[in-house]
N, C-alpha and C. Protein backbone atom coordinates (compact mmCIF):
# COMPACT_ATOMS: atom_id res chain seq x y z
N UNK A 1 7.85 1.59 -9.99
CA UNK A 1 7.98 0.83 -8.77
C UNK A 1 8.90 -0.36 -9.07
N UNK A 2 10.07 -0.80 -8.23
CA UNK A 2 10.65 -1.97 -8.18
C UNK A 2 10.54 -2.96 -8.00
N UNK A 3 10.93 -3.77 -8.83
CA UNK A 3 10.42 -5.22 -8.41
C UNK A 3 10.77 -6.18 -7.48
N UNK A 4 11.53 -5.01 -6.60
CA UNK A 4 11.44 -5.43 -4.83
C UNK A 4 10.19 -5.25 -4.29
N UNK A 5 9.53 -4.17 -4.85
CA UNK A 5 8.73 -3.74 -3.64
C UNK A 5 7.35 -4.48 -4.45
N UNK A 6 6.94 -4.57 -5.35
CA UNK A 6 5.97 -5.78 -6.08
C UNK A 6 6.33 -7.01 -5.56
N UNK A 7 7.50 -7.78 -5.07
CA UNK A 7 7.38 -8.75 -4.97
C UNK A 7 7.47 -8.93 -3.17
N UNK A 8 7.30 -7.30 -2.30
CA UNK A 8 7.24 -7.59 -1.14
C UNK A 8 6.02 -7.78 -1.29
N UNK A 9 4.83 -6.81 -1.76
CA UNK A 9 3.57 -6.29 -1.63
C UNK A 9 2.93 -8.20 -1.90
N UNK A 10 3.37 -9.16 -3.13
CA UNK A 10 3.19 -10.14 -2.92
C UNK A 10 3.39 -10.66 -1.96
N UNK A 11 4.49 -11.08 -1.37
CA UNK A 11 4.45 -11.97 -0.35
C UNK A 11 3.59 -11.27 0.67
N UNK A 12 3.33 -9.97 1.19
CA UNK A 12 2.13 -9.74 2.33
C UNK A 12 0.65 -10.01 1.64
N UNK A 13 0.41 -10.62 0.53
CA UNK A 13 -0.82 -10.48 0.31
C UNK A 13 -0.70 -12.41 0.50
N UNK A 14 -0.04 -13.13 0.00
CA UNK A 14 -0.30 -14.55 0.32
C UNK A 14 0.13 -14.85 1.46
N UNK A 15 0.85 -14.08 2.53
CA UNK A 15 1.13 -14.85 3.80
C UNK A 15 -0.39 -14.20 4.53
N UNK A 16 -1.22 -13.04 3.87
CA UNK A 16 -2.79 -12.55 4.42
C UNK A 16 -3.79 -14.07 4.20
N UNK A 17 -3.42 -14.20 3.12
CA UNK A 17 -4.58 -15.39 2.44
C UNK A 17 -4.38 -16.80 2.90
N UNK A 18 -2.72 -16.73 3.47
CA UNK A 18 -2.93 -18.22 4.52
C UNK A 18 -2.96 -18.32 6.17
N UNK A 19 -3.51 -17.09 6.60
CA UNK A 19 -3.48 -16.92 8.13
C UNK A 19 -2.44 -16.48 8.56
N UNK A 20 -1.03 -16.32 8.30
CA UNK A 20 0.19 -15.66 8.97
C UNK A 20 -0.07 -14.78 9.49
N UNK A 21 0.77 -14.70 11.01
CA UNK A 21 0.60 -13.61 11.93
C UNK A 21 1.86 -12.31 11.14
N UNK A 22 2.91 -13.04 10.72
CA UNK A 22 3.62 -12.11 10.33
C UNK A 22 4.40 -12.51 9.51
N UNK A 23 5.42 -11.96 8.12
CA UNK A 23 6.41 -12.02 7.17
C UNK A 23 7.44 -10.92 7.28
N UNK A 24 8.41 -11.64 6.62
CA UNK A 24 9.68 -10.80 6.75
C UNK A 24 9.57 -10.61 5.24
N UNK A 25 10.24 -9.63 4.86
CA UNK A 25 10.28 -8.90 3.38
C UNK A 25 11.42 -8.10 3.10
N UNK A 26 12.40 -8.22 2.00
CA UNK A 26 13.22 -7.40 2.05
C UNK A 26 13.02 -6.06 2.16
N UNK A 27 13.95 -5.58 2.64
CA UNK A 27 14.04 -3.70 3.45
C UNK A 27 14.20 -2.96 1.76
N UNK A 28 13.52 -2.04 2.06
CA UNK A 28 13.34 -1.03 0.67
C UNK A 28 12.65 0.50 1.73
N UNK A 29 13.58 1.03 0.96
CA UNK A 29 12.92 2.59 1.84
C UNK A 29 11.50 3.02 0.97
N UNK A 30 11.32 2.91 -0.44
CA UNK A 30 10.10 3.20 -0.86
C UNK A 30 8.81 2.07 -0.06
N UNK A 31 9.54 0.48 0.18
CA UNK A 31 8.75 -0.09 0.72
C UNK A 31 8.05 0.13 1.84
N UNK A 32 9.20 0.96 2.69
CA UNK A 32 9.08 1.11 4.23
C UNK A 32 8.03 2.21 4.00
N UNK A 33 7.57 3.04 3.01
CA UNK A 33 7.07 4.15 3.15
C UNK A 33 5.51 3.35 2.89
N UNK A 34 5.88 2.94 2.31
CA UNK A 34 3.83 2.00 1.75
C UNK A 34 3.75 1.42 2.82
N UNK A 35 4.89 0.57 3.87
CA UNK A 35 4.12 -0.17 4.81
C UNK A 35 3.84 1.28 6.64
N UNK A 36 4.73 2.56 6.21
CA UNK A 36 3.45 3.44 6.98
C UNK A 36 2.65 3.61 6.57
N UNK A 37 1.72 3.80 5.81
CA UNK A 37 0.70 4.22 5.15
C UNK A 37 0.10 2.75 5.17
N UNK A 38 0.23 1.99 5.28
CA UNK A 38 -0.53 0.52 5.63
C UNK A 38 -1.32 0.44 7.21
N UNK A 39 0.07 1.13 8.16
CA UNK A 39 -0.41 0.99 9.23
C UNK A 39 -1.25 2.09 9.99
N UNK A 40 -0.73 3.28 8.94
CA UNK A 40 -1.43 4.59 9.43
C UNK A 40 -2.90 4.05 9.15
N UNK A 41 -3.71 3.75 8.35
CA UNK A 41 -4.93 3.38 7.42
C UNK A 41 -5.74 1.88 7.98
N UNK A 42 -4.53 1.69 9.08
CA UNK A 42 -5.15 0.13 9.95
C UNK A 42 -5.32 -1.28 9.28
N UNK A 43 -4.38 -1.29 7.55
CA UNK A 43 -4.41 -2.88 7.48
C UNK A 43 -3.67 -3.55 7.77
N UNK A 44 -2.28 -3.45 8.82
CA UNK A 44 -1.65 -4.22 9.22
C UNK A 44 -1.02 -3.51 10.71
N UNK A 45 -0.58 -4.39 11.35
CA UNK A 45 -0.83 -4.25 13.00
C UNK A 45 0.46 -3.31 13.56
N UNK A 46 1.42 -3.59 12.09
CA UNK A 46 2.92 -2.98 12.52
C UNK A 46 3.96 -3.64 11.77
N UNK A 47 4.99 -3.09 11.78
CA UNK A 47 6.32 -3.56 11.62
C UNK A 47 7.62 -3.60 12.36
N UNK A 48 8.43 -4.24 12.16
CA UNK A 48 9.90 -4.40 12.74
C UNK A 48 11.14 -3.71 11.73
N UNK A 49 11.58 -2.87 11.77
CA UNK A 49 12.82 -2.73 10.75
C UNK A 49 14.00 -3.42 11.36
N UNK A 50 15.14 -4.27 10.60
CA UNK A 50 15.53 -5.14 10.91
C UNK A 50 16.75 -4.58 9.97
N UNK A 51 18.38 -5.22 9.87
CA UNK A 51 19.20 -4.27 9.03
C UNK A 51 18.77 -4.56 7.57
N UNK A 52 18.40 -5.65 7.21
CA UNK A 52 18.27 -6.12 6.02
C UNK A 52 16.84 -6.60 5.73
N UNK A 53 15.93 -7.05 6.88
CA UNK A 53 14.66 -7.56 6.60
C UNK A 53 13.93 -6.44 6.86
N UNK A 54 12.57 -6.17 7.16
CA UNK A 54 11.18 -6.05 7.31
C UNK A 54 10.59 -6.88 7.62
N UNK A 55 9.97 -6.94 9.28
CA UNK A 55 9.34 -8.21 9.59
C UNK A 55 7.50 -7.84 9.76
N UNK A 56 6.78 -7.53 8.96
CA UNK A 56 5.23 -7.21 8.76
C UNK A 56 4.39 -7.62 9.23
N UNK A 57 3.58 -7.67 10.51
CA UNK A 57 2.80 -8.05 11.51
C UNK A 57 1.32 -8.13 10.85
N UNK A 58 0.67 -8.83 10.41
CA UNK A 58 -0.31 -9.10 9.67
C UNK A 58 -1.64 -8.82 10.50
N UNK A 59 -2.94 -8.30 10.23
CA UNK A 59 -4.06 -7.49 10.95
C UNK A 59 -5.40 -8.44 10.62
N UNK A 60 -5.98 -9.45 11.35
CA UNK A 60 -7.20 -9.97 11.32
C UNK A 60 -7.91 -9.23 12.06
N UNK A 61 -9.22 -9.34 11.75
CA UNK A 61 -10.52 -8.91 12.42
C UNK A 61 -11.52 -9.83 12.46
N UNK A 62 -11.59 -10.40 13.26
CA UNK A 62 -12.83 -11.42 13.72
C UNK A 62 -12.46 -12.84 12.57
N UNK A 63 -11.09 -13.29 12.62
CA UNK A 63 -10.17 -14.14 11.71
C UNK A 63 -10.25 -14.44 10.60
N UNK A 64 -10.81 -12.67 10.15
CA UNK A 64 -10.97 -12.79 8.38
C UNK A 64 -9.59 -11.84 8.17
N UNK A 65 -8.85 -11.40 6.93
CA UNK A 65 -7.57 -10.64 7.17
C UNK A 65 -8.22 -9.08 6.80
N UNK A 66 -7.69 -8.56 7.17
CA UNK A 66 -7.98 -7.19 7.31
C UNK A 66 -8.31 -6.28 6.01
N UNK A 67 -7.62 -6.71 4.80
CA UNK A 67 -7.80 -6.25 3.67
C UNK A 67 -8.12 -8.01 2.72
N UNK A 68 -8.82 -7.57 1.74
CA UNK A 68 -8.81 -8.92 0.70
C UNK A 68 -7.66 -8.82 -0.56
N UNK A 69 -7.61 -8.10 -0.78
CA UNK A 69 -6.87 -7.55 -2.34
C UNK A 69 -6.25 -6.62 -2.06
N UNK A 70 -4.65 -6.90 -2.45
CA UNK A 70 -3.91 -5.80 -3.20
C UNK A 70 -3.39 -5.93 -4.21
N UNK A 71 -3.95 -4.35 -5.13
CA UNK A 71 -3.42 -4.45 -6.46
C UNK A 71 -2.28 -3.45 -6.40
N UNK A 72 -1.34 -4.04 -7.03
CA UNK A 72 -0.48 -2.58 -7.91
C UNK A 72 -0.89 -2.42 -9.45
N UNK A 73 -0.93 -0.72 -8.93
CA UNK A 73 -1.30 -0.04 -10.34
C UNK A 73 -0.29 0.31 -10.87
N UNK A 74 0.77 1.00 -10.59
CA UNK A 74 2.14 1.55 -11.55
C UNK A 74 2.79 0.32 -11.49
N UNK A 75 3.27 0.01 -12.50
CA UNK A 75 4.47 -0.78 -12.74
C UNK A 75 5.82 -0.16 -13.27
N UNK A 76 6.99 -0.88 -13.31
CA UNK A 76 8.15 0.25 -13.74
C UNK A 76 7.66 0.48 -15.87
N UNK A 77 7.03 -0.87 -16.51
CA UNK A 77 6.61 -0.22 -17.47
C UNK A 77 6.00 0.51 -17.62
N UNK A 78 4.83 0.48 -16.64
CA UNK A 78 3.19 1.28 -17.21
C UNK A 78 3.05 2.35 -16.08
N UNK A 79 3.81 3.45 -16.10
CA UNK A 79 3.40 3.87 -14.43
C UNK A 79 2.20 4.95 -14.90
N UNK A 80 1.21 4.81 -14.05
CA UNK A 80 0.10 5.56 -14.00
C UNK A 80 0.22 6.90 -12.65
N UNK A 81 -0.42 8.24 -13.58
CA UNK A 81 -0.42 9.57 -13.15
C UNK A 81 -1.92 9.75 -12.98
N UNK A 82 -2.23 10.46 -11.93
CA UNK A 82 -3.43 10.63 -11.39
C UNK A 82 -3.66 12.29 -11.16
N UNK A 83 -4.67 12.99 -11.60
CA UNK A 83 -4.93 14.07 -11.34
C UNK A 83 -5.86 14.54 -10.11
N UNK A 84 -6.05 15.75 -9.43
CA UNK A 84 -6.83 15.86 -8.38
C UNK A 84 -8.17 15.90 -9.32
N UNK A 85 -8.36 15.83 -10.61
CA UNK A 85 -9.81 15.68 -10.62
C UNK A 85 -10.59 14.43 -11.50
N UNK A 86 -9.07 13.35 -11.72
CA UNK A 86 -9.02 12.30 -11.87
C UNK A 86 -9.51 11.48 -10.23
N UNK A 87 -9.32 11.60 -9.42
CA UNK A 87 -9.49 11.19 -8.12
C UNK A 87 -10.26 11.85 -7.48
N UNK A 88 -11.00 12.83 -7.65
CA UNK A 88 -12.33 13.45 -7.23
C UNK A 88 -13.37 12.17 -7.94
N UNK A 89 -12.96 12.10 -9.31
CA UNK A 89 -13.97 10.96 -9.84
C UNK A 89 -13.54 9.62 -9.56
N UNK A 90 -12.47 9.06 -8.95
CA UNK A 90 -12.85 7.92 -8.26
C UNK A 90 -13.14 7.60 -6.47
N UNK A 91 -13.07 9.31 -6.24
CA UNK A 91 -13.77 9.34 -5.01
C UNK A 91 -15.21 8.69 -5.11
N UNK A 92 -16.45 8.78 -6.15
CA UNK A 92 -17.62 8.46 -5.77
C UNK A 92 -17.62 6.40 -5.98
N UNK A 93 -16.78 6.27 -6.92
CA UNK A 93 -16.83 4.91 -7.08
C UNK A 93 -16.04 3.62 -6.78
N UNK A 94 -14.92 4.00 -6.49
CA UNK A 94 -14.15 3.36 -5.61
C UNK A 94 -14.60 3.15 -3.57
N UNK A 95 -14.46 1.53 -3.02
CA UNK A 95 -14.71 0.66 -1.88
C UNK A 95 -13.28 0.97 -1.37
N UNK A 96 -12.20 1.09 -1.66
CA UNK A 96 -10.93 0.32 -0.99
C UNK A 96 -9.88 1.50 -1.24
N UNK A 97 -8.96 1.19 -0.24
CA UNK A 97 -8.05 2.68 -0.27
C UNK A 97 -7.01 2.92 -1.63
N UNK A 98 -6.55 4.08 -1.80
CA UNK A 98 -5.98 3.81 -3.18
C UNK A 98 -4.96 4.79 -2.52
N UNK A 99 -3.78 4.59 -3.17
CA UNK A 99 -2.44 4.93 -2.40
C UNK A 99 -1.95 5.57 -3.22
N UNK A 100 -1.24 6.96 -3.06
CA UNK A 100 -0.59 7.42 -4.32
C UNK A 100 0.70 7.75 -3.41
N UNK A 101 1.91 7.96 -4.82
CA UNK A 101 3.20 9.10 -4.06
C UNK A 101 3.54 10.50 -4.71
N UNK A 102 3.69 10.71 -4.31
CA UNK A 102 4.37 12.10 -4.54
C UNK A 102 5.42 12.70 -4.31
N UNK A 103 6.18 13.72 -4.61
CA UNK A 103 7.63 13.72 -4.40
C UNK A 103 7.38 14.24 -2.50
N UNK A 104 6.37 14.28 -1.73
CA UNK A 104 6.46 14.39 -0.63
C UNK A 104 6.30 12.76 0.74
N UNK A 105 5.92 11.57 -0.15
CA UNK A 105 5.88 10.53 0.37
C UNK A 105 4.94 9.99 -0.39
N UNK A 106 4.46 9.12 0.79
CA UNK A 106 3.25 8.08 0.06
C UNK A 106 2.23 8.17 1.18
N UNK A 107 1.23 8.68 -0.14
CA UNK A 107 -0.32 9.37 0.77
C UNK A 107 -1.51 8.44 0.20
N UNK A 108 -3.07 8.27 1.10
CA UNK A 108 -3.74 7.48 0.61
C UNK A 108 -4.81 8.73 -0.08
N UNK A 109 -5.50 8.62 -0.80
CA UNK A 109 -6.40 9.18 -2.00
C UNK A 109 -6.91 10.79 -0.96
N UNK A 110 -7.41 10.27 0.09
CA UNK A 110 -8.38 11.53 0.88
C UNK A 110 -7.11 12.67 1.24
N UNK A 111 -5.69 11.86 1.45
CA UNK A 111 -5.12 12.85 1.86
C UNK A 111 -4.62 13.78 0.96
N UNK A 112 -4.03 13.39 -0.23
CA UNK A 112 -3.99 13.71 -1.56
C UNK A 112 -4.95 14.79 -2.11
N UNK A 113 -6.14 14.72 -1.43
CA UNK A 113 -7.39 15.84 -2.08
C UNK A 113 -7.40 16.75 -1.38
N UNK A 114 -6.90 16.60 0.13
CA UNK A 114 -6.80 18.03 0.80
C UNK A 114 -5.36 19.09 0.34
N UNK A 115 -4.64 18.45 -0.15
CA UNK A 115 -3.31 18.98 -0.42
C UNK A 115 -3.53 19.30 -2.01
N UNK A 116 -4.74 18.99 -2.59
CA UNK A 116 -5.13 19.38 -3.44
C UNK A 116 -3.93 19.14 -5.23
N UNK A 117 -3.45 17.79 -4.78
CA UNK A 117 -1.83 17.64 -6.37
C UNK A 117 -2.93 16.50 -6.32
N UNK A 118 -2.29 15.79 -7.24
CA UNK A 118 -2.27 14.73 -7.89
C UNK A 118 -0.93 13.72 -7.44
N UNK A 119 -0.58 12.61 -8.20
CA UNK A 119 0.62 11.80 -8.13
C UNK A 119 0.22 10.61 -9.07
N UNK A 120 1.52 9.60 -8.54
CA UNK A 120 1.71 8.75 -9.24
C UNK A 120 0.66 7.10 -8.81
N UNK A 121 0.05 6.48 -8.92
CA UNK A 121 -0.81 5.55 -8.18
C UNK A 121 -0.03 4.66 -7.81
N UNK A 122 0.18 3.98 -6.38
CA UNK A 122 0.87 2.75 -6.24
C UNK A 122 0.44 1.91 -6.01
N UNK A 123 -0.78 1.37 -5.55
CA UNK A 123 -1.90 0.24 -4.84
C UNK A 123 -3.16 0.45 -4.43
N UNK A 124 -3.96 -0.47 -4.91
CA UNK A 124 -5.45 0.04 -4.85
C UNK A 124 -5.95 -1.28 -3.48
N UNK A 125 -5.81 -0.96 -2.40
CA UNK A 125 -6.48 -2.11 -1.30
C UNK A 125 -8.00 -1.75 -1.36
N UNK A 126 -8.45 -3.36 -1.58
CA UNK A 126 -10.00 -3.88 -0.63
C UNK A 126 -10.22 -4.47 0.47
């Protein structure tokens, strides 16, 4: 993962933790793909594609933010591979959505188990 898209995934997690309705983030097509899968999954309200920005519409519920934590798990050093029965076993113990890609996009954990592969992990939300 690039350290565009780590340092978008930052800025949406501190403009969450100070009330912002919304942030702009530089445009990245791997980015653009994590922030469908953000909105498909309901933690953020939407986006704007813009030629150069990403403007990220931020999701409260009763004016707490919609998710608490996002982690990234792959980094461009350490990237982590996930098996379908590596993720069967964090089906029982894992709270929060866990995001993987694959050479077909970027899917969250449940969808991943019906299609029955594995992938690469990109973010674990609470």
């Amino acid at each position: 993962m690039s350290s565009q898209v780590i340092t978008g995934l930052s800025k949406i997690k501190n403009a969450q933790k100070s009330q912002k309705l919304s942030i702009n983030v530089r445009r990245s097509s791997f980015l653009l793909k994590i922030l469908k899968a953000l909105r498909n999954e309901g933690y953020i309200r939407g986006f704007v594609v813009k030629p150069r920005l990403i403007t990220v519409f931020l999701k409260y519920i009763n004016g707490k933010p919609a998710f608490s934590c996002i982690r990234v798990v792959s980094k461009s050093s350490r990237r982590l591979y996930f098996s379908k029965r590596t993720l069967l076993n964090l089906a029982s113990t894992s709270q929060g959505s866990f995001f993987l890609t694959t050479s077909s996009g970027v899917f969250v954990k449940k969808e991943i188990l019906t299609q029955k592969s594995g992938g690469e992990g990109v973010l674990f939300i609470t």
